[in-house]
C-alpha atoms as a PDB file:
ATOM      1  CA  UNK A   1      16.851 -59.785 -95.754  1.00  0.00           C
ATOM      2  CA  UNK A   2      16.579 -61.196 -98.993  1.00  0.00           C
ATOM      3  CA  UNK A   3      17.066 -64.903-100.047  1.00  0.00           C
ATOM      4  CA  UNK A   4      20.274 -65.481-101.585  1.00  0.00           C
ATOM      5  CA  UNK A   5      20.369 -66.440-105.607  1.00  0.00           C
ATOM      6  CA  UNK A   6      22.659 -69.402-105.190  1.00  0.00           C
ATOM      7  CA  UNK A   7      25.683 -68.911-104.058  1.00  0.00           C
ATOM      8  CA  UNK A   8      26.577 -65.418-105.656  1.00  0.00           C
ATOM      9  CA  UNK A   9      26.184 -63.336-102.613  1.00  0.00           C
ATOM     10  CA  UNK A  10      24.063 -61.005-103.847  1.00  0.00           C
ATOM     11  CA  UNK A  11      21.818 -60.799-100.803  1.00  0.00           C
ATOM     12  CA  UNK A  12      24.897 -60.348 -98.507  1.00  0.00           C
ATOM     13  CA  UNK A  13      26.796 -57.617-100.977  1.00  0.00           C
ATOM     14  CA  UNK A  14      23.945 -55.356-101.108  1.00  0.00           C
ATOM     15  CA  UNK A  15      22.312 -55.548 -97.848  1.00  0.00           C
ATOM     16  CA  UNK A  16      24.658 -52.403 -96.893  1.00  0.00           C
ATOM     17  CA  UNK A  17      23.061 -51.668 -93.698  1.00  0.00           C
ATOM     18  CA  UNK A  18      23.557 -54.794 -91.787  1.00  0.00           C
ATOM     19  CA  UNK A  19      26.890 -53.923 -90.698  1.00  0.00           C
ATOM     20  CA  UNK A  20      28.470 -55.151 -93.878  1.00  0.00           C
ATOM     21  CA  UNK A  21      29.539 -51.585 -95.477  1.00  0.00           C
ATOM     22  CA  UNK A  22      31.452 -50.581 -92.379  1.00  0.00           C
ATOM     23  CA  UNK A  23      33.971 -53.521 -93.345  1.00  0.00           C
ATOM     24  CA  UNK A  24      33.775 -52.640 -96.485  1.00  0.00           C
ATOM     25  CA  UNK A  25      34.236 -49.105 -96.650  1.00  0.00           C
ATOM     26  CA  UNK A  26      36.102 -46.494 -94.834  1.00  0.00           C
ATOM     27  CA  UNK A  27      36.068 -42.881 -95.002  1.00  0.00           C
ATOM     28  CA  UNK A  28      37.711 -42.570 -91.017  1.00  0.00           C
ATOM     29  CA  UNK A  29      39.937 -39.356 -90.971  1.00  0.00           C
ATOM     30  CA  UNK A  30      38.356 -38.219 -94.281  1.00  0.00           C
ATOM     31  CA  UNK A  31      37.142 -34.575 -94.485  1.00  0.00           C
ATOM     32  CA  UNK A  32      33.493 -33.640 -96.909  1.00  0.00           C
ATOM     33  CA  UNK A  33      32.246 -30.634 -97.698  1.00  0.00           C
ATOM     34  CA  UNK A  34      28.285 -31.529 -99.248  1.00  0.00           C
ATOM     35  CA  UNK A  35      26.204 -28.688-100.333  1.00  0.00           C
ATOM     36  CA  UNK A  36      22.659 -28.017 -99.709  1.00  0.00           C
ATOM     37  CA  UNK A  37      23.220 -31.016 -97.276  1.00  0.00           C
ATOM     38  CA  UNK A  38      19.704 -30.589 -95.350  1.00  0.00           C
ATOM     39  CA  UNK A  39      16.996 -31.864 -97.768  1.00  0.00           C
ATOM     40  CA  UNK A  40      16.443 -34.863-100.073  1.00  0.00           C
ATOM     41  CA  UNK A  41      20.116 -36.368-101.613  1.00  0.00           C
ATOM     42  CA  UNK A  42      21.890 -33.902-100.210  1.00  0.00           C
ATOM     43  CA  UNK A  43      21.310 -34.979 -96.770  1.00  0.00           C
ATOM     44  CA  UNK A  44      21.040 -37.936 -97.626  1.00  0.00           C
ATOM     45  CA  UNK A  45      24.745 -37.635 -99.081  1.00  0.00           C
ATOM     46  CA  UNK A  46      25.413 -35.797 -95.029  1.00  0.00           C
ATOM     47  CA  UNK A  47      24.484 -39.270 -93.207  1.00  0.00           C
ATOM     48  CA  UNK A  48      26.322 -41.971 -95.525  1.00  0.00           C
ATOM     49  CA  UNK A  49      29.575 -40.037 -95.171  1.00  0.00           C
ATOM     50  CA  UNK A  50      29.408 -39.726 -91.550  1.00  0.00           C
ATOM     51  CA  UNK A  51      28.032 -42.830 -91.292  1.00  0.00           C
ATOM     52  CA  UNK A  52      31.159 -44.570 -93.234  1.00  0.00           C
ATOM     53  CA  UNK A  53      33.677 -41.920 -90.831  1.00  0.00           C
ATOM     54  CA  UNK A  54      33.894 -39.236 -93.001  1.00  0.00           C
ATOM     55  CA  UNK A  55      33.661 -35.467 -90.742  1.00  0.00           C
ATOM     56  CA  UNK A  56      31.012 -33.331 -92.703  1.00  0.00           C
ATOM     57  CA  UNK A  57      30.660 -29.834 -93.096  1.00  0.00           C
ATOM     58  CA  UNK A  58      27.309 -28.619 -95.095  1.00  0.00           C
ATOM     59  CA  UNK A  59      25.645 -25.240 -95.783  1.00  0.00           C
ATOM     60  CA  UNK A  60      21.693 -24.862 -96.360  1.00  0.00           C
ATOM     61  CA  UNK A  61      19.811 -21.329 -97.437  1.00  0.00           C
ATOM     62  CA  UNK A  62      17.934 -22.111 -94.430  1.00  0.00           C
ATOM     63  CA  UNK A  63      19.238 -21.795 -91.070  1.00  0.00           C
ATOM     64  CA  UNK A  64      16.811 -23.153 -88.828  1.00  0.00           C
ATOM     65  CA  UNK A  65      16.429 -26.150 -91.001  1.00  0.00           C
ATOM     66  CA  UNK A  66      20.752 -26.237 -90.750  1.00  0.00           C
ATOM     67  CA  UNK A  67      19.725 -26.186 -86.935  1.00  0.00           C
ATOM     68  CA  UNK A  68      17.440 -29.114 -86.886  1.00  0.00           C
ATOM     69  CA  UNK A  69      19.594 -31.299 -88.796  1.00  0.00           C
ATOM     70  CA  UNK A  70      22.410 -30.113 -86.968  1.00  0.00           C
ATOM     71  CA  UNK A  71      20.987 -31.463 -83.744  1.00  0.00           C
ATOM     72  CA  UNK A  72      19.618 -34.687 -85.688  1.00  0.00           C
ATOM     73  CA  UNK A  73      22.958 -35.803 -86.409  1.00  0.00           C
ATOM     74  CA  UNK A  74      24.306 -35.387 -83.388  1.00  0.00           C
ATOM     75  CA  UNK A  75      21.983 -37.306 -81.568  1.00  0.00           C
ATOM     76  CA  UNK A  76      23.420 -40.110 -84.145  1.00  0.00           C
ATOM     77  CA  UNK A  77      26.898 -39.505 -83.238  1.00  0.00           C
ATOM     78  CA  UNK A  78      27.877 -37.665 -86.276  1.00  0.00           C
ATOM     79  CA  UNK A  79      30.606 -35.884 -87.323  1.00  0.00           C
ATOM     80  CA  UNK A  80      28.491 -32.605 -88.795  1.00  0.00           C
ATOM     81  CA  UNK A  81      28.908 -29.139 -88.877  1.00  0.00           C
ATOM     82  CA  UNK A  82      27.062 -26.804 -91.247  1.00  0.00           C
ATOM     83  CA  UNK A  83      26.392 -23.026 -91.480  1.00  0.00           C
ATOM     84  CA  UNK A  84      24.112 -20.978 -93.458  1.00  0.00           C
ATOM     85  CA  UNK A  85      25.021 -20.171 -97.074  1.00  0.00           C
ATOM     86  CA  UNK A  86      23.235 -19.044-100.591  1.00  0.00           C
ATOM     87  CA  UNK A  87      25.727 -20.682-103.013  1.00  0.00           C
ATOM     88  CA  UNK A  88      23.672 -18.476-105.686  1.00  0.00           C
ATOM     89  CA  UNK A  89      25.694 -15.616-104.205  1.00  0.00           C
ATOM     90  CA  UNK A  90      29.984 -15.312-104.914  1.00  0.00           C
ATOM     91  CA  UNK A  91      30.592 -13.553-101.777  1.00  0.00           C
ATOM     92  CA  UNK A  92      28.806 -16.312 -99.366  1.00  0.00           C
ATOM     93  CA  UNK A  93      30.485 -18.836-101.573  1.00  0.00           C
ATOM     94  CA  UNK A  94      33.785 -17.928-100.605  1.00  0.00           C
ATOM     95  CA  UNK A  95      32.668 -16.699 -96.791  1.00  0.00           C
ATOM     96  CA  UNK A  96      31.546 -20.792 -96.670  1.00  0.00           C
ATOM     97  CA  UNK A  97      35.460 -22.081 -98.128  1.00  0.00           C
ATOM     98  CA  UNK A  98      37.387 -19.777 -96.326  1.00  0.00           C
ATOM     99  CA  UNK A  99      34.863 -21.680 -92.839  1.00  0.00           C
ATOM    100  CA  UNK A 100      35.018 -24.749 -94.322  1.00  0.00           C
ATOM    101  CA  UNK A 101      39.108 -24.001 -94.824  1.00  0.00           C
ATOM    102  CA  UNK A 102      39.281 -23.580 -91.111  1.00  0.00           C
ATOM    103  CA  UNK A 103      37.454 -25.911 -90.075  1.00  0.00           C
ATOM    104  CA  UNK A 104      39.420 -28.848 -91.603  1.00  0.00           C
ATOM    105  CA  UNK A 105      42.694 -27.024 -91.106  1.00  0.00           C
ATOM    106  CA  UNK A 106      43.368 -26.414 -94.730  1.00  0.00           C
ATOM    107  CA  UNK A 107      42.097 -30.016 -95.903  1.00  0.00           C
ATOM    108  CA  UNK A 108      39.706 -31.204 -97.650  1.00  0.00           C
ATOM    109  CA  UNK A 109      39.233 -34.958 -99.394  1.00  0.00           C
ATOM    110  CA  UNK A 110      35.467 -34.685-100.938  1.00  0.00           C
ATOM    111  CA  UNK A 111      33.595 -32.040-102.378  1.00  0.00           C
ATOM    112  CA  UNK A 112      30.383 -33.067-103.059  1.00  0.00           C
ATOM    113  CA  UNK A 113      28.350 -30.364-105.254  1.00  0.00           C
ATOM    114  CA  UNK A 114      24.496 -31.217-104.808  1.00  0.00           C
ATOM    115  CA  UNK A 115      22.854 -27.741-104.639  1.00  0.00           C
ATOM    116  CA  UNK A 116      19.875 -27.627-107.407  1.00  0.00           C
ATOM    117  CA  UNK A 117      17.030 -25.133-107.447  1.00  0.00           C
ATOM    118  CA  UNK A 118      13.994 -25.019-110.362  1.00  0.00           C
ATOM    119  CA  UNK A 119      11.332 -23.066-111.343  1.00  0.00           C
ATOM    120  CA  UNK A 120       9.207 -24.790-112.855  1.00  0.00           C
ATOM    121  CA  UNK A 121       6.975 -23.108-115.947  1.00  0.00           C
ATOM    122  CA  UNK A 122       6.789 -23.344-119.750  1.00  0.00           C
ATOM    123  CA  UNK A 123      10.439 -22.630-121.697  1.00  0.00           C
ATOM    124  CA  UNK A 124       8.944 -19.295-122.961  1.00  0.00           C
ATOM    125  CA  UNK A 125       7.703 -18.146-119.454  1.00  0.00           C
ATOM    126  CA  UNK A 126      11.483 -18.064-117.826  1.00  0.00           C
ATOM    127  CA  UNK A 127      12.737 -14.689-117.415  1.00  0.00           C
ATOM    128  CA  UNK A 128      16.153 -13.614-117.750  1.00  0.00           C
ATOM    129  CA  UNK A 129      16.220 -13.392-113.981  1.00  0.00           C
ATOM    130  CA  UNK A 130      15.463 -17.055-114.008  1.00  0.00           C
ATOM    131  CA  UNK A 131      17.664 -17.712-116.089  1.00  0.00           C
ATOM    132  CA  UNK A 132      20.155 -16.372-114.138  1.00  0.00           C
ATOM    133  CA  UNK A 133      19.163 -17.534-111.034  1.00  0.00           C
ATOM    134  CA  UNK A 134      19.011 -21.483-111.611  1.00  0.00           C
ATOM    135  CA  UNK A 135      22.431 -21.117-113.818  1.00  0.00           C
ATOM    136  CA  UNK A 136      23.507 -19.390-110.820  1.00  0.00           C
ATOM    137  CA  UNK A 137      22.720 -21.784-108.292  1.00  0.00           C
ATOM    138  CA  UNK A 138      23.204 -25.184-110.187  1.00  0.00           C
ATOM    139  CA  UNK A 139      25.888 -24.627-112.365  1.00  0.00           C
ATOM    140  CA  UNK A 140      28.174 -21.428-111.235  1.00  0.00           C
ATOM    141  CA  UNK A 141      28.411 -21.771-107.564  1.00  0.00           C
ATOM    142  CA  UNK A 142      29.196 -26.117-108.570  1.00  0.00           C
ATOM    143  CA  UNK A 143      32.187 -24.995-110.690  1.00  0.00           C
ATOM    144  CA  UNK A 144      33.305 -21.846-108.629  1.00  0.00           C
ATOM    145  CA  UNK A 145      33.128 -24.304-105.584  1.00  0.00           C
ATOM    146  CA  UNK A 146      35.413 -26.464-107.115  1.00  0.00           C
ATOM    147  CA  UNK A 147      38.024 -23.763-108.000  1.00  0.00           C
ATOM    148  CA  UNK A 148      37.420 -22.758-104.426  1.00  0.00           C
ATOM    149  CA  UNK A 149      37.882 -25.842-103.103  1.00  0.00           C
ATOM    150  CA  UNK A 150      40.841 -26.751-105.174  1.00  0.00           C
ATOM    151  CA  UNK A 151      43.954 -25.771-102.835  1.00  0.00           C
ATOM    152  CA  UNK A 152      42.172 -27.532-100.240  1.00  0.00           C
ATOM    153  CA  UNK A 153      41.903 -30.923-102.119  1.00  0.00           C
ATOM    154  CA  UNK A 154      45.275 -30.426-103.512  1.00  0.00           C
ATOM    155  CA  UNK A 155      46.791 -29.953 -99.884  1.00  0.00           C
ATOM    156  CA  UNK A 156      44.742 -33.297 -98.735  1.00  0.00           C
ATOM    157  CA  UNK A 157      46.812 -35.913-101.080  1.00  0.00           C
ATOM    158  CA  UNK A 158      43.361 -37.271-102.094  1.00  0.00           C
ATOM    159  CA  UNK A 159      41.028 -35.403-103.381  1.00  0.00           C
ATOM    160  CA  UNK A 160      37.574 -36.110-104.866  1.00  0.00           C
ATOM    161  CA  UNK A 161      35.050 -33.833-106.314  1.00  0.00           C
ATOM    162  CA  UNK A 162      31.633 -35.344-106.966  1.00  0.00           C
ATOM    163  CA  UNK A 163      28.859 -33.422-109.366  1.00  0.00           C
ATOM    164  CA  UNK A 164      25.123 -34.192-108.824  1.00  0.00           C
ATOM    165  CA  UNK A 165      23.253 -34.103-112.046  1.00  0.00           C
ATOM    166  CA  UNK A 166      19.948 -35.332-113.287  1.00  0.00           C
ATOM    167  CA  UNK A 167      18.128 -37.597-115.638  1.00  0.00           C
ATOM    168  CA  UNK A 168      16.599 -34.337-116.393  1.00  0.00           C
ATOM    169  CA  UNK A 169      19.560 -33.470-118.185  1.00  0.00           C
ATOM    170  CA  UNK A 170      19.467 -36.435-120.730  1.00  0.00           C
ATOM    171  CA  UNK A 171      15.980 -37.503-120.802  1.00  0.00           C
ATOM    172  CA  UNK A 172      13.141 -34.954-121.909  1.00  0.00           C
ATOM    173  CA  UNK A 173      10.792 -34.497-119.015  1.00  0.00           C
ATOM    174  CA  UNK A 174       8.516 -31.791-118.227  1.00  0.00           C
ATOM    175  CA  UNK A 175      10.649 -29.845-115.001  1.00  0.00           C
ATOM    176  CA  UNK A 176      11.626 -26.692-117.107  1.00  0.00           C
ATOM    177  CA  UNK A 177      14.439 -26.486-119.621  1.00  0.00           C
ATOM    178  CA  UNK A 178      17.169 -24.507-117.679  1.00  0.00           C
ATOM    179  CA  UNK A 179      17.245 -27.355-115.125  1.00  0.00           C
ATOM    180  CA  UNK A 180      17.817 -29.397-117.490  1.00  0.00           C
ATOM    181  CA  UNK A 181      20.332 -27.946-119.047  1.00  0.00           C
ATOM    182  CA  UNK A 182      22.561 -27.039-115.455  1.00  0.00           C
ATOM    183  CA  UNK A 183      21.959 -31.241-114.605  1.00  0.00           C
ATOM    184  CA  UNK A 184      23.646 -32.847-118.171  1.00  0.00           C
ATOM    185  CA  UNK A 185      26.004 -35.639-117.470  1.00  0.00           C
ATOM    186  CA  UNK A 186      27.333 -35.973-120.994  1.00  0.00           C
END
């Protein structure tokens, strides 16, 4: 652990995985629904919420990589569920609330939108499938989610709907510019 600057606390405040967050935070009897919750932030995202309480429910394109984390989290004594879904497509989109719907008996307190997909290639290269793909996947499917998920949140007293963007999106970098422009914060 880090030495303390004296006497502010800082050491102690942001240690966060010495035991000091569980005091601190709560998210028992809380209900999240995390997108694309099986690689990088997004599962990331997966393990602090059921770490703080919270039951999870995720979705990944990928169902053997759903399985592995799946059985990962368990192990931990997690809270997780997941099943396979390509928020790219409407249909699976509302296949995944109408689960998810089920699952937490009509309830749910945090939406967390973290899918993101990229090509990445020069501005004049992208296609008009591109195009359509990444606005697709990163911007559709986050705000038809939250529609989606709306009676849900509504119906839990507390709701909370989080959207994962990008420095991409307000810093020039060289990722492609369609990213950027489905992960502005402004």
């Amino acid at each position: 652990m880090a030495q303390e600057e004296e006497g502010n606390g800082t050491a102690s405040r942001c240690s966060g995985r010495n035991g000091d967050s569980e005091s601190r935070w709560s998210l028992q009897g809380m209900t999240a629904l995390v997108t694309g919750g099986t690689k990088g932030i997004g599962h990331a995202i997966v393990e602090e919420l059921a770490r703080l309480g919270a039951t999870v429910y995720t979705c990944s394109r990928n169902q053997a990589e759903l399985n592995e984390c799946l059985k990962d989290w368990k192990s931990k004594g997690f809270r997780v569920a997941g099943s396979a879904c390509d928020v790219s497509s409407e249909s699976e989109r509302e296949k995944l609330m109408l689960i998810v719907s089920s699952v937490f008996d009509g309830k749910l307190n945090i939406l967390i939108n973290n899918v993101g997909t990229n090509t990445l290639k020069p501005t004049l290269d992208y296609t008009a499938e591109d195009f359509s793909f990444i606005m697709t996947t990163n911007f559709e499917s986050a705000y038809h989610m939250s529609q989606l998920a709306h009676p849900l949140l509504k119906a839990s007293g507390a709701g909370s709907i989080v959207f994962l963007s990008s420095v991409c999106g307000v810093v020039s970098v060289n990722v492609g510019s369609i990213y950027s422009a489905t992960k502005a914060t402004e």
